[in-house]
Every structure is written in structure tokens, then in C-alpha cells.
Protein backbone atom coordinates (compact mmCIF):
# COMPACT_ATOMS: atom_id res chain seq x y z
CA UNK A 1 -39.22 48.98 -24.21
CA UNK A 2 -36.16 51.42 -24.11
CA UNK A 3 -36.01 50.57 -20.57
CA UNK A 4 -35.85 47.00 -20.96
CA UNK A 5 -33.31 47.20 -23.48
CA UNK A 6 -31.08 49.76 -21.58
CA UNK A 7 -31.49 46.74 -18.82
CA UNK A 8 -30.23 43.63 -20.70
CA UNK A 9 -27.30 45.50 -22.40
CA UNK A 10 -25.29 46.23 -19.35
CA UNK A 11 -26.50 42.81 -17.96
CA UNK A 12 -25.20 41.24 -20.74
CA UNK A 13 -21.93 43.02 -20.69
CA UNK A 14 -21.56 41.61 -17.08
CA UNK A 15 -21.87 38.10 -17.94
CA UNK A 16 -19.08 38.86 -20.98
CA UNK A 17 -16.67 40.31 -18.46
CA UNK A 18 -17.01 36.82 -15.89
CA UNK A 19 -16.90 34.73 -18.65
CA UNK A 20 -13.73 36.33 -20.20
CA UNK A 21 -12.49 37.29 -16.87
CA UNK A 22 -12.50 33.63 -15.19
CA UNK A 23 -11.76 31.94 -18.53
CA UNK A 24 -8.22 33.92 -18.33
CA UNK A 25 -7.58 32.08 -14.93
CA UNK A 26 -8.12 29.01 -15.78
CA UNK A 27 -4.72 27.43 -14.75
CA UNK A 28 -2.52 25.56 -16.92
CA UNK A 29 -3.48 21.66 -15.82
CA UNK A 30 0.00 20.35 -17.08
CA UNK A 31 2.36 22.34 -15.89
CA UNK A 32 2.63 20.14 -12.70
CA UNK A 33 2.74 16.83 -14.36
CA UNK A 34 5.16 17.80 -16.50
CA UNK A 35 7.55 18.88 -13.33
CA UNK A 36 6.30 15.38 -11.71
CA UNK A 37 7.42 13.57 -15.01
CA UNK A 38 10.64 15.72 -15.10
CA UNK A 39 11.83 14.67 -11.66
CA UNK A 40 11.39 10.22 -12.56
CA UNK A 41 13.12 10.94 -15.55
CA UNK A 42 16.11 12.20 -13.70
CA UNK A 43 17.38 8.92 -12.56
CA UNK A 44 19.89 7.44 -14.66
CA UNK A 45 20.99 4.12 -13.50
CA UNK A 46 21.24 2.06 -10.02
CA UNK A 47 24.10 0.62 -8.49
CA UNK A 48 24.79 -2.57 -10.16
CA UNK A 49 24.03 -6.26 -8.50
CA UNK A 50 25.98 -9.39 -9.49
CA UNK A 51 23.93 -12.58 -10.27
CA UNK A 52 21.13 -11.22 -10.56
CA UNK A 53 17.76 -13.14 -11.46
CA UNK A 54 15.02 -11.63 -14.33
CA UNK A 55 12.18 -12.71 -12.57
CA UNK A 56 9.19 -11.02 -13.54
CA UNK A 57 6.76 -11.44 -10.29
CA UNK A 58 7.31 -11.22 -6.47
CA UNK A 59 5.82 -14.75 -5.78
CA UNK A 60 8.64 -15.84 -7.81
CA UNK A 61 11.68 -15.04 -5.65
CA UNK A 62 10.92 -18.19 -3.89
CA UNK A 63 9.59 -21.54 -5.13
CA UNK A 64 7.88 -23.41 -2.56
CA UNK A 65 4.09 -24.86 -2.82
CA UNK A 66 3.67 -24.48 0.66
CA UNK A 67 4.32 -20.50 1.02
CA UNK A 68 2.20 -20.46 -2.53
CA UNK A 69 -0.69 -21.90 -0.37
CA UNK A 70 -0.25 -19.07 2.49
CA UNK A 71 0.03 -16.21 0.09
CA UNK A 72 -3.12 -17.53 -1.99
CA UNK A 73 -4.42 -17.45 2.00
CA UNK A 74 -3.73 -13.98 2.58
CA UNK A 75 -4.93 -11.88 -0.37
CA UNK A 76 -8.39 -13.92 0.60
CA UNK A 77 -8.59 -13.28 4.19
CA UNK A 78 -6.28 -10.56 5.38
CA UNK A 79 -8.77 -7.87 7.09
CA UNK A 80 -6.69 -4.96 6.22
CA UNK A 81 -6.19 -5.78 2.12
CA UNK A 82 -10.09 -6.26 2.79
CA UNK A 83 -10.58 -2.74 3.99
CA UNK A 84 -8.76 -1.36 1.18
CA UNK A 85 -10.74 -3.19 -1.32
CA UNK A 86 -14.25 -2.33 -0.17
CA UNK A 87 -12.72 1.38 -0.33
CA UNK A 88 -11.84 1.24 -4.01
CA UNK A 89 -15.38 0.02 -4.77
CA UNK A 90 -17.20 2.77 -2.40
CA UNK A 91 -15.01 4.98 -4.64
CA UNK A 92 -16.61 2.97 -7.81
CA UNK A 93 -20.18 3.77 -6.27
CA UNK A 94 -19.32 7.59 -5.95
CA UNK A 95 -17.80 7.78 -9.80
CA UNK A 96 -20.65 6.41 -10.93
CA UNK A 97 -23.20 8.60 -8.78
CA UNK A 98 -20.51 11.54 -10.08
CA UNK A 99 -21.19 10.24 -13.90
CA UNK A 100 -25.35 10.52 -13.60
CA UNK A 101 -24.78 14.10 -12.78
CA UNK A 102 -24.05 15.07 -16.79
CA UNK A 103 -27.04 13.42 -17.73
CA UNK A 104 -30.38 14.62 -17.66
CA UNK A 105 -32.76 13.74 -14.40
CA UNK A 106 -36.51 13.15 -15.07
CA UNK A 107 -39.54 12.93 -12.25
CA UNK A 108 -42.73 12.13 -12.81
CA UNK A 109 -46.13 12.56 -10.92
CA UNK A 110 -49.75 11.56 -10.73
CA UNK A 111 -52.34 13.33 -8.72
CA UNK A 112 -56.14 12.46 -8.29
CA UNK A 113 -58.62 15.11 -7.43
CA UNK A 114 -62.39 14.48 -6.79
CA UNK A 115 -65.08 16.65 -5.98
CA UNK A 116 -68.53 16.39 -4.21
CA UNK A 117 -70.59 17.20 -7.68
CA UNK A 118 -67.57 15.96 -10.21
CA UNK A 119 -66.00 13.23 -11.48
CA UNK A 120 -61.99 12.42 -10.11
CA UNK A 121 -59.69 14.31 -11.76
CA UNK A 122 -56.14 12.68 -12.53
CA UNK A 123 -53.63 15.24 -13.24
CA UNK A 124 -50.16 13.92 -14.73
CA UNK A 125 -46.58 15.79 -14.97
CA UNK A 126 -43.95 15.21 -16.35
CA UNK A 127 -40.49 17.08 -15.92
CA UNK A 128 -37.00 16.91 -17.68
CA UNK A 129 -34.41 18.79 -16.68
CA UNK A 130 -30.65 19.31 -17.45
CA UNK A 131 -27.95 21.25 -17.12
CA UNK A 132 -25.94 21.78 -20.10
CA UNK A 133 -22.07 21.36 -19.76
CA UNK A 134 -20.89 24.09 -21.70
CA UNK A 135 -17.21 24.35 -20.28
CA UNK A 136 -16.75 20.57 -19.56
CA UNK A 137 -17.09 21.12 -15.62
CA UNK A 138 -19.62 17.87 -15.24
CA UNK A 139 -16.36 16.20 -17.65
CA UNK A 140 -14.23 17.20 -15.24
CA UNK A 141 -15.39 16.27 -12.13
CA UNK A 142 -16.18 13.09 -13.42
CA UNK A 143 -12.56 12.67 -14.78
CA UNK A 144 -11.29 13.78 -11.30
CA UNK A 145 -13.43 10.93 -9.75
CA UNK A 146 -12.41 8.55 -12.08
CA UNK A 147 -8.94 9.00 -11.31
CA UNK A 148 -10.05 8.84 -7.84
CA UNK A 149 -11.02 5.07 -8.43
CA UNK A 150 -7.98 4.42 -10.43
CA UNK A 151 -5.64 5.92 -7.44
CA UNK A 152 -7.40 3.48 -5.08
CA UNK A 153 -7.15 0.37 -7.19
CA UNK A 154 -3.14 1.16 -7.55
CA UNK A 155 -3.20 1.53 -3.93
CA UNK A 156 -5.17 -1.70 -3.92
CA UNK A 157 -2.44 -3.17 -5.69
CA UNK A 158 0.60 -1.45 -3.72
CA UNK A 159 -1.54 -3.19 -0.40
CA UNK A 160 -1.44 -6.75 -2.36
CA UNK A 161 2.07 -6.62 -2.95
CA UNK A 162 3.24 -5.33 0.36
CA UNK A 163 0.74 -8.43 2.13
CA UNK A 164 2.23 -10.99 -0.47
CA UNK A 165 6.43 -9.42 0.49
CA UNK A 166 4.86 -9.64 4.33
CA UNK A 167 3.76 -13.02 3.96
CA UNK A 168 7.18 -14.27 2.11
CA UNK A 169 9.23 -12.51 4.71
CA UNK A 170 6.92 -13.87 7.97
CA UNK A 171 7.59 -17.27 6.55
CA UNK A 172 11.32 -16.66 6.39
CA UNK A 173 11.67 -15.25 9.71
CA UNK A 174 9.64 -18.65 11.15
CA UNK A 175 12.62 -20.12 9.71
CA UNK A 176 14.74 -18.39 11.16
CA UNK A 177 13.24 -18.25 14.66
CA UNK A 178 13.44 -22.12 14.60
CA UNK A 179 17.00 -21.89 13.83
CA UNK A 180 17.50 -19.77 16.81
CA UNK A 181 15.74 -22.01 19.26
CA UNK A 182 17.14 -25.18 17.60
CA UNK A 183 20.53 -23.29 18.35
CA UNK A 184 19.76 -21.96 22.12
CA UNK A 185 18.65 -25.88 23.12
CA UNK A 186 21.69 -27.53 21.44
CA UNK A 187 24.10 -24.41 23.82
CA UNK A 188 22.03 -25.64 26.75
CA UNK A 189 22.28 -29.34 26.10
CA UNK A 190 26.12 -29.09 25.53
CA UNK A 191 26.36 -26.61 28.54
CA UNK A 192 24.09 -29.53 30.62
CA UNK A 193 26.95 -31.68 29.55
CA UNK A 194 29.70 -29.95 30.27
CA UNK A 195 28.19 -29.84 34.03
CA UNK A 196 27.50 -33.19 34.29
CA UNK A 197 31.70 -33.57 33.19
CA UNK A 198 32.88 -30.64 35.83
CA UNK A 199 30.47 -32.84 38.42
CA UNK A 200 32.55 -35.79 37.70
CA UNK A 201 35.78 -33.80 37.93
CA UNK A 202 35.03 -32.31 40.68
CA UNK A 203 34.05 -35.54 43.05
CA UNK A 204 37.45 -36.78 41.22
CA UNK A 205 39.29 -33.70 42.99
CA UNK A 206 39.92 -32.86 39.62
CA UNK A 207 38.04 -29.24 39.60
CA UNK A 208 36.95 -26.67 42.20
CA UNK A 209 33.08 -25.48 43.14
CA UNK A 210 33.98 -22.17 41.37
CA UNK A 211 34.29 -24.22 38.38
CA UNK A 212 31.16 -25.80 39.19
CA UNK A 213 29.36 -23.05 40.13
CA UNK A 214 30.26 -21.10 36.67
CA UNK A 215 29.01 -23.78 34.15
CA UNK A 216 26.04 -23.55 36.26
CA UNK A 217 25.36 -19.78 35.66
CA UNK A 218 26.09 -20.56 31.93
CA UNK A 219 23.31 -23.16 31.84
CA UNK A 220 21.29 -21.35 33.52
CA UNK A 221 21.84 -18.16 31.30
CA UNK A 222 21.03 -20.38 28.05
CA UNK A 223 18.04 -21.84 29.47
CA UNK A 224 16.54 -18.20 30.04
CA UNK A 225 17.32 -17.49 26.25
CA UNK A 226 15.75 -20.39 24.75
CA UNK A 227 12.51 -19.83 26.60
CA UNK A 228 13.04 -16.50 25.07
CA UNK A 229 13.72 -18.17 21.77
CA UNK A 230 10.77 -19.98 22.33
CA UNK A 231 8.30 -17.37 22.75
CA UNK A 232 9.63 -15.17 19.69
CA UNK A 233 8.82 -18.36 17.49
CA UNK A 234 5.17 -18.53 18.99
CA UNK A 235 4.86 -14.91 18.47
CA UNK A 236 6.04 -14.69 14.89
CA UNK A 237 3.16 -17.21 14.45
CA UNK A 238 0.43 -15.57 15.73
CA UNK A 239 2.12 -12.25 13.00
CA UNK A 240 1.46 -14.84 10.61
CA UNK A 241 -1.92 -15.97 11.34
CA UNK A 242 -3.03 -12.14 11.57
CA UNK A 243 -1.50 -11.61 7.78
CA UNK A 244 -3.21 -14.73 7.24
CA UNK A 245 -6.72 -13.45 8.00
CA UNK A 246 -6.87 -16.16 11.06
CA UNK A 247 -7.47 -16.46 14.39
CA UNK A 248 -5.11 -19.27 15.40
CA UNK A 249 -3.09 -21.70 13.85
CA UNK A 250 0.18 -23.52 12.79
CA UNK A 251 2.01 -22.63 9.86
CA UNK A 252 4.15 -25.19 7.66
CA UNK A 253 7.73 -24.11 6.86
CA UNK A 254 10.61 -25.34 5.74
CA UNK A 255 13.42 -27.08 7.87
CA UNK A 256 15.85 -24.82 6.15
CA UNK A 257 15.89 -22.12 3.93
CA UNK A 258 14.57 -22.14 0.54
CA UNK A 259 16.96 -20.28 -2.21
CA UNK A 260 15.53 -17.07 -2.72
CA UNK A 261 16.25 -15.35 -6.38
CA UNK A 262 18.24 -12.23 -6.71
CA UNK A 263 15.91 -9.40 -8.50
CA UNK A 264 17.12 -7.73 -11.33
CA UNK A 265 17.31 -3.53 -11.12
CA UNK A 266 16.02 -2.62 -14.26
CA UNK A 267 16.69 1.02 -15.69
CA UNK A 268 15.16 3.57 -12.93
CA UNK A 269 12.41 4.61 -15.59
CA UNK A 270 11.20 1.34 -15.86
CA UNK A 271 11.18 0.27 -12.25
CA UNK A 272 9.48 3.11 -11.32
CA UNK A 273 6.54 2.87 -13.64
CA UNK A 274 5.83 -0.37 -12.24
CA UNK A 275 5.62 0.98 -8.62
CA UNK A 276 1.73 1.38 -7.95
CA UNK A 277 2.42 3.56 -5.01
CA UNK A 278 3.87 6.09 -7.80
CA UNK A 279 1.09 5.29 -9.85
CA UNK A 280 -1.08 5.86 -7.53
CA UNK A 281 1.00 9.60 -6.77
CA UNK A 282 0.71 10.62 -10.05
CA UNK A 283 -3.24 10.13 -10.05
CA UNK A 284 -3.77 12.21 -7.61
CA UNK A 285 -1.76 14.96 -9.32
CA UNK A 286 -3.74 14.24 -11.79
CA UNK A 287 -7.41 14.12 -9.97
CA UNK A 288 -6.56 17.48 -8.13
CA UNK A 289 -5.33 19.63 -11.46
CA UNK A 290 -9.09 18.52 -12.57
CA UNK A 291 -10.53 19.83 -9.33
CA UNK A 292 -8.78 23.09 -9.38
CA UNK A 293 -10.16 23.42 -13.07
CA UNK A 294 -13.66 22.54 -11.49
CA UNK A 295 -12.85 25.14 -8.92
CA UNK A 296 -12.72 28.11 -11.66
CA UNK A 297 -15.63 27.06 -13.71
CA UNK A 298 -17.75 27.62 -10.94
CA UNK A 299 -17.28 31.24 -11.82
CA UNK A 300 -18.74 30.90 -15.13
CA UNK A 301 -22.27 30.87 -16.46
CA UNK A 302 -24.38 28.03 -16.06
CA UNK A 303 -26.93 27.22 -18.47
CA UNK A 304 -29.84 24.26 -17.47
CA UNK A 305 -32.54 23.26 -19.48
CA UNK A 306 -36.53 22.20 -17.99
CA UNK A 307 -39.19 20.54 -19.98
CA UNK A 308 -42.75 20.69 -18.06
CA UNK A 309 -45.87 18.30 -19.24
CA UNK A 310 -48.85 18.74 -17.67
CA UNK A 311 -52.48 17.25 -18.56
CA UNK A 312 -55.60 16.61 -16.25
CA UNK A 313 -58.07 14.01 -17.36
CA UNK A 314 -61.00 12.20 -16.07
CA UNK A 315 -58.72 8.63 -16.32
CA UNK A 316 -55.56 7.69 -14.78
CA UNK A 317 -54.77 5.94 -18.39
CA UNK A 318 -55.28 9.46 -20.39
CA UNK A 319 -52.92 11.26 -17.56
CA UNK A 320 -49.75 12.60 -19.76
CA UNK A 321 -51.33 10.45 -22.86
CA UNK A 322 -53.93 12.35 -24.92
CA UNK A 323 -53.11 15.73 -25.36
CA UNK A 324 -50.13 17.11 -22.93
CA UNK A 325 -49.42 20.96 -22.18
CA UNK A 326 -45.67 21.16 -22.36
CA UNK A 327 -43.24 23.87 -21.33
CA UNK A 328 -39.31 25.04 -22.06
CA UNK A 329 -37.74 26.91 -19.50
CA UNK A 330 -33.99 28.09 -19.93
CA UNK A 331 -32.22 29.59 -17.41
CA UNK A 332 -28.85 31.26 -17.56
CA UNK A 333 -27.07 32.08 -14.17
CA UNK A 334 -23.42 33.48 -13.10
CA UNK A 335 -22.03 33.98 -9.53
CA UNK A 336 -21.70 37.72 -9.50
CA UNK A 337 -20.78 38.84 -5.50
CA UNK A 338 -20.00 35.93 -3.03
CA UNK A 339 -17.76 37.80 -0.58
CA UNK A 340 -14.78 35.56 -2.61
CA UNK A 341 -15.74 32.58 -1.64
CA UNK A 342 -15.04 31.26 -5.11
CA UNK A 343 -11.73 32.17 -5.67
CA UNK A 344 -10.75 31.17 -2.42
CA UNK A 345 -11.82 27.67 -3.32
CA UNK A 346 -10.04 28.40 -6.70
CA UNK A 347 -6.97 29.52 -4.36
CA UNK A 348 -7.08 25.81 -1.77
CA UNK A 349 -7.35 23.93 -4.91
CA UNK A 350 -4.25 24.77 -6.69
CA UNK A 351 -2.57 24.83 -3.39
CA UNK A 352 -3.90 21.03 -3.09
CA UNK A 353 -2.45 20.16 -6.76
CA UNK A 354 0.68 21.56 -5.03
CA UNK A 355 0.77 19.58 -2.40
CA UNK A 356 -0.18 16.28 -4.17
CA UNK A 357 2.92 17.39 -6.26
CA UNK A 358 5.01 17.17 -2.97
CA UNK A 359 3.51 14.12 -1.82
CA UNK A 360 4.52 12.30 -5.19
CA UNK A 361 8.02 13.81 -4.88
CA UNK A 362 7.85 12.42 -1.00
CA UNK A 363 7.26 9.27 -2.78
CA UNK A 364 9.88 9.13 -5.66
CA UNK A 365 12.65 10.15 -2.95
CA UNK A 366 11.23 7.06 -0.75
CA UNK A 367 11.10 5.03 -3.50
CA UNK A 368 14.67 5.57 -4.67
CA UNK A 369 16.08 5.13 -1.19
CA UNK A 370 14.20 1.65 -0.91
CA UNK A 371 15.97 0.71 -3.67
CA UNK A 372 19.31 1.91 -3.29
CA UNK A 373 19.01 0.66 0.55
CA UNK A 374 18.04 -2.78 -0.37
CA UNK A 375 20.77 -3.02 -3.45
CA UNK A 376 23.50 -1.59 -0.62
CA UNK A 377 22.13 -4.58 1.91
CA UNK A 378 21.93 -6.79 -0.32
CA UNK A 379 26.23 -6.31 -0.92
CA UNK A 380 27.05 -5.54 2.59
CA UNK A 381 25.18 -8.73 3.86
CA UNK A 382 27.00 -11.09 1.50
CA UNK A 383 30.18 -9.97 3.08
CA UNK A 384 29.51 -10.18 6.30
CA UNK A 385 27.70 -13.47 5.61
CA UNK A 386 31.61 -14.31 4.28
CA UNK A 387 33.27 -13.07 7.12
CA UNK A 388 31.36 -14.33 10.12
CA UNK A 389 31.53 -18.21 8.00
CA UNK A 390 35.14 -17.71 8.34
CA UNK A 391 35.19 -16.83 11.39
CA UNK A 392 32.74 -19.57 12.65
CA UNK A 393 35.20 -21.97 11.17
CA UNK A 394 37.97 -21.00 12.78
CA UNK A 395 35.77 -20.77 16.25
CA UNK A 396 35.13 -24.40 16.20
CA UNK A 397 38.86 -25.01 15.65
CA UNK A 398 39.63 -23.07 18.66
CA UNK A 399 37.02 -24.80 20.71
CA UNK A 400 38.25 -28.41 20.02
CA UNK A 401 41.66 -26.99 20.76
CA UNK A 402 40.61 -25.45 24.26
CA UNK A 403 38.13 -28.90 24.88
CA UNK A 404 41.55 -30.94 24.84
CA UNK A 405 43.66 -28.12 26.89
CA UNK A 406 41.29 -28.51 29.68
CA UNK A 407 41.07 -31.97 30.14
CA UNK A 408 44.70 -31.85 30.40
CA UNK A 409 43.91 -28.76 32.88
CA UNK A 410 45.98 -26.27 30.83
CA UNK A 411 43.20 -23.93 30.83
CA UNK A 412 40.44 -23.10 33.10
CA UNK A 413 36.56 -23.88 32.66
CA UNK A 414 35.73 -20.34 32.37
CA UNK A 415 38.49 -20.15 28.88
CA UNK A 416 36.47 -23.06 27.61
CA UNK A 417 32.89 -22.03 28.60
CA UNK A 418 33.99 -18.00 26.80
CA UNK A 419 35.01 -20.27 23.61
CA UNK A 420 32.35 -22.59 23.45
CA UNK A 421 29.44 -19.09 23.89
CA UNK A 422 31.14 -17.95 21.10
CA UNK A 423 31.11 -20.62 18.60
CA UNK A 424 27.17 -20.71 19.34
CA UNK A 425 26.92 -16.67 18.88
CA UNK A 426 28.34 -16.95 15.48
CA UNK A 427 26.33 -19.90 15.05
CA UNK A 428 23.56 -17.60 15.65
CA UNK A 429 25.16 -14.13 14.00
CA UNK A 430 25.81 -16.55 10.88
CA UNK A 431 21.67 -17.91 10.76
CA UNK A 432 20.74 -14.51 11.52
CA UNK A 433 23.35 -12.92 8.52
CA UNK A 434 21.67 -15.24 5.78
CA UNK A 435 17.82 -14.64 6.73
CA UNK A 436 18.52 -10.66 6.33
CA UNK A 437 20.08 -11.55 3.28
CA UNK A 438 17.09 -13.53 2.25
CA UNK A 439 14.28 -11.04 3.59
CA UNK A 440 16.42 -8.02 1.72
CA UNK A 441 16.28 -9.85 -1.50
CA UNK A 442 12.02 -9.79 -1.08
CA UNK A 443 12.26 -6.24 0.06
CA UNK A 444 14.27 -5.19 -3.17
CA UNK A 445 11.70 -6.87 -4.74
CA UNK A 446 9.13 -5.02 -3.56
CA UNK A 447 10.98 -1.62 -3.82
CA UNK A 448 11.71 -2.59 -7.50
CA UNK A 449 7.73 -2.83 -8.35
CA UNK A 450 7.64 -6.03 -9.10
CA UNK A 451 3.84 -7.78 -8.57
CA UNK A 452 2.32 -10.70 -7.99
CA UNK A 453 1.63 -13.57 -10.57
CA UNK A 454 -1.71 -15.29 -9.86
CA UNK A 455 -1.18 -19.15 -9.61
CA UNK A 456 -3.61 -21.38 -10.17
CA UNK A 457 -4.40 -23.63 -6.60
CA UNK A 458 -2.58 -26.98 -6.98
């Protein structure tokens, strides 16, 4: 007996010194969110936006039933917002296989026996068995996969938002595409003109085969860009029909632009509690401060809990029934030499908080430069959209100025033919000007947080 007893006591003192000893490492799981927290809360203001719109949803910046019909499209069909989704609910699926693990597990078995000289023996068992969660590890890897799930559904959302912004800016740009191949086949059917009018001046005496031959190159030149015109247009469609979860098709747009509404930059706090890409930043702060606690409870005791019951009987229906044999077997155990393996998982697991840290400063920084960006285009574009009007007006006053010089031949067809390209250009430069303008104001937006309001199908 004094053996025994001169056993347990340093045995015991053992599993004192691990439990005190990893207990005083256990980091400090809000140290990190507190920096993360810190560094949102930094931002003071944006620059500030004229005319700006409150609207409250994405799907919003534009009213149009038609693009409402696409989007709708989209979040049902798109492959890739598929993907995502049937991620978040394999991550659903693992939480709740994570969850079973703090409760107890139970297995039960039935075994017949039979003899030459006896009757058949059924033998029943019965066996509980748990393991207790005495320093809320089980908690924590379940809150760590929970936050797991809710990082994917914010990503989920972030996915949603950025199709719905894809979709509203695809449908723009079709628009615009149309514009530019409605402008590069009204350039060639005015330069086709213009030929047919040097022909005629030309069998008149009245011009030379230089003359003719430079309208020709012209035409010729405008005809290559509107079959290039043409062929952006039919790709932007097939972009649309892959956003649209299709394999062909023709999308219905607009003849001209619809007004788009001007987003209003709320207070940086706000706008960037709405981003789900943030959100979904923070969780994983979050999910991996949990996992590093995990990480150094695995140095601690465990303590688990069996119940055995056993009977044998001469009928299946008095197996387990009549009179049972039970059993209670505890069992305490501690890691005590595992070449460090422990605390070098310990060691990669606050090193992975740290990094998650870094990735959700990655995506504050990105975050504010979206918006900033798109508030700074949003400015610039509206000026040069002002400019290049001005100067397209005063372009077409120098054109009908150098159209009546050279039928009086005061200047020569290659003055007229420079003049008339560049009317057309800033034709173009102007179309161009307003859809970035437009497809900014959907980006800013997006960069602002704002979702998507779920209409009901007309």
C-alpha cells in the first residue's frame, strides 16, 4: 500500500503541473480583434460626392424590369454563385458533424450463441460513452466551425452582390457596344458617301485619284472597325449568357441608357460593416483565435466517461431487459512527452490567427481604395464627360465649316476626311465617357456594401 501511494502522489503532482502549466499559455483570444476593430475605426470620413442618391440596395441604382428579370436569372443559374453555395452548406454538414462530438455516442449489440447440448444464447450490450468537456475545447471547436459556416455564407453574400454589380454592368456595356457599332456604320455610311461625291467630282475634273484613292482607305479603315465593333457586341453577349447561367442566347437592353442613381458614402464605419467580404475577414479572425485556444487544450487532461450493460439470456426479447450487468469506467489522460508536437501546433495556430489578421487588414486597405477610387472616378469622369461634349460641339461646327470649304475647293479631301474622323471619335470618346460613368456609379455601389433587395417576379 505505501508503494501505491508513493505512486499516485508524484503522478498526481504531474498532472497539476500540465494543467497549471498549459492553462498559463492559453493566449489572450481578443487581443487580435481588438487591433482588427482598432484599424475600421480609424477612418474618419470619405471624400464628399454631390447629388448623391440614399438608395438602400444595389438593384436599385437602376430601374428597369428588364435587367430585374436578368439579375433574378443569374442568382438562379450562375454556376459559379452555385459552387459557392453548395460550399457554405458542406460547411453546414461539417458544423453539425463538429456539434455531435460534445454529446455522448451510444452502440449497441446483439449476439446469439448456440450449442450442440444447449439452448441459443442471446447476449445483449449496451455502451455509453462520453467525454466530458471540462475546459470548453468540444465548445470551442464547435464555435470555430460555426464561424466557419457564417464566413462562408458572408462570402455567399459578397459572391451575390458581385454577380448582381456584374450583371448590371454587362447590361450597360451591351449598351454601350451597340452605341459603338451604331457609330462605326453611320462613319462608314457617311465615308461611302463622301466616295460616291469625290467619284462624281472626279469624272467632273473636279478632283484628282489621290483624292479618290484616300476616301477609299478611310472607308475601308471604318469598315474593318465596325466588323470589329461587331464582334465585341457578340462577345459581350456570350459574357452575359455565362453570368446568366446559359448556354446561348439574346439579351434585351435598352436603346439608350437608363439613369443610373448616384450612391450615397455613408460614414466609413458604417459602410464598412455592411461589406460581407469584411464580415467575412473578421470571422475568420475570429474562427482561428478559437482554434489556437483548441490548440492549447490539447495539452490538458481529458476526462471521458463509459457505461457497459451486458446480459445473456435464453430470448432475444430478455437481451438487455431483465436483469442487466452494468459497468462505470472513468478514465483520466494528459499528453505527457510528444517530442513537441503539441506546442508546435499551439505555435502554427497563433501564427494562423496572425495571418487571418493580415488578410483582414489586406481587405480593409482594398476596401478603402475601392471606395476612394470609385468616388475619385466618379468626379473625374463627369468632367471629362463636360469637356469632350464641348468639344464634340464645336467638332461638328468645324466639320460643316470644312464640308462647305471643299465644295468650293478651299481645302483638300484629306482636311475634310481628318475633321469628319474626328467628330465620330468624340462621338465615340463621348458614348464611351458616360458608360464609365455609369458602370463606376455600380462599382461604388458595390465597394460601399450595399446588397441586393429581393423583388418579387412581375
Amino acid at each position: 500500500m505505501y508503494k501505491r501511494n508513493n505512486l499516485r502522489r508524484p503522478l498526481c503532482s504531474l498532472l497539476v503541473t500540465l494543467l497549471v502549466s498549459a492553462c498559463s499559455h492559453l493566449p489572450d483570444s481578443s487581443e487580435t480583434l481588438v487591433q482588427a476593430d482598432a484599424d475600421r475605426q480609424s477612418l474618419s470620413h470619405w471624400s464628399e460626392l454631390d447629388s448623391a442618391s440614399d438608395a438602400s440596395y444595389l438593384n436599385e441604382l437602376i430601374s428597369a424590369p428588364e435587367l430585374d428579370a436578368l439579375i433574378q436569372e443569374a442568382l438562379a443559374a450562375n454556376p459559379d454563385l452555385q459552387q459557392t453555395l453548395l460550399s457554405l452548406k458542406i460547411l453546414q454538414a461539417q458544423y453539425r458533424q463538429t456539434r455531435a462530438l460534445q454529446l455522448p455516442s451510444v452502440d449497441a449489440a446483439v449476439s446469439a450463441d448456440r450449442e450442440e447440448s444447449s439452448d441459443t444464447a442471446y447476449t445483449g450490450a449496451l455502451a455509453i460513452s462520453w467525454e466530458l468537456d471540462l475546459w470548453a475545447k468540444l465548445a470551442d471547436e464547435s464555435g470555430a466551425a460555426a464561424r466557419d459556416v457564417a464566413e462562408q455564407l458572408a462570402l455567399y453574400q459578397s459572391a451575390r452582390d458581385t454577380l448582381v454589380a456584374e450583371v448590371m454592368q454587362g447590361w450597360l456595356k451591351l449598351i454601350n457596344l451597340r452605341h459603338t457599332a451604331a457609330i462605326e456604320s453611320e462613319r462608314v455610311a457617311v465615308l461611302e458617301k463622301n466616295e460616291q461625291f469625290i467619284i462624281q467630282r472626279y469624272r467632273a475634273g473636279l478632283s484628282t485619284l489621290e483624292d479618290l484613292d484616300t476616301a477609299r482607305s478611310s472607308t475601308e479603315s471604318a469598315r474593318a472597325s465596325l466588323v470589329a465593333a461587331q464582334e465585341s457586341l457578340r462577345q459581350q453577349q456570350r459574357a452575359m449568357n455565362v453570368l446568366l447561367g446559359r448556354p446561348q442566347g439574346n439579351t434585351v437592353v435598352a436603346s439608350d441608357y437608363p439613369e443610373v442613381l448616384l450612391p450615397l458614402a455613408d460614414l466609413p464605419e458604417q459602410t464598412l460593416q455592411r461589406r460581407p467580404d469584411l464580415k467575412a475577414a473578421w470571422l475568420a479572425i475570429e474562427a482561428a483565435e478559437l482554434r489556437t485556444r483548441v490548440a492549447y487544450k490539447d495539452m490538458l487532461p481529458s476526462l471521458s466517461l463509459e457505461v457497459a450493460l451486458t446480459e445473456t439470456a435464453t430470448s432475444f426479447s430478455d437481451a438487455l431487459l431483465k436483469d442487466p450487468l452494468w459497468s462505470l469506467l472513468g478514465q483520466l489522460s494528459a499528453p505527457l512527452f510528444q517530442g513537441g508536437e503539441l506546442k508546435a501546433a499551439a505555435d502554427a495556430a497563433e501564427l494562423t490567427t496572425a495571418q487571418r489578421y493580415q488578410a483582414y487588414r489586406e481587405t480593409l486597405l482594398t476596401a478603402v481604395q475601392e471606395v476612394e477610387d470609385a468616388i475619385g472616378q466618379e468626379t473625374s469622369l463627369a468632367q471629362q464627360e463636360a469637356h469632350t461634349r464641348l468639344a464634340l460641339d464645336s467638332a461638328q461646327r468645324t466639320f460643316n465649316q470644312y464640308q462647305d470649304k471643299y465644295r468650293q475647293g478651299l481645302v483638300s479631301i484629306l482636311d475634310l476626311l481628318n475633321v469628319q474622323q474626328q467628330l465620330f471619335d468624340l462621338e465615340e470618346q463621348l458614348d464611351n465617357l458616360t458608360y464609365q460613368r455609369l458602370n463606376n456609379r455600380i462599382a461604388l455601389g458595390l465597394a460601399l456594401g450595399l446588397g441586393i433587395e429581393e423583388k418579387d417576379p412581375q
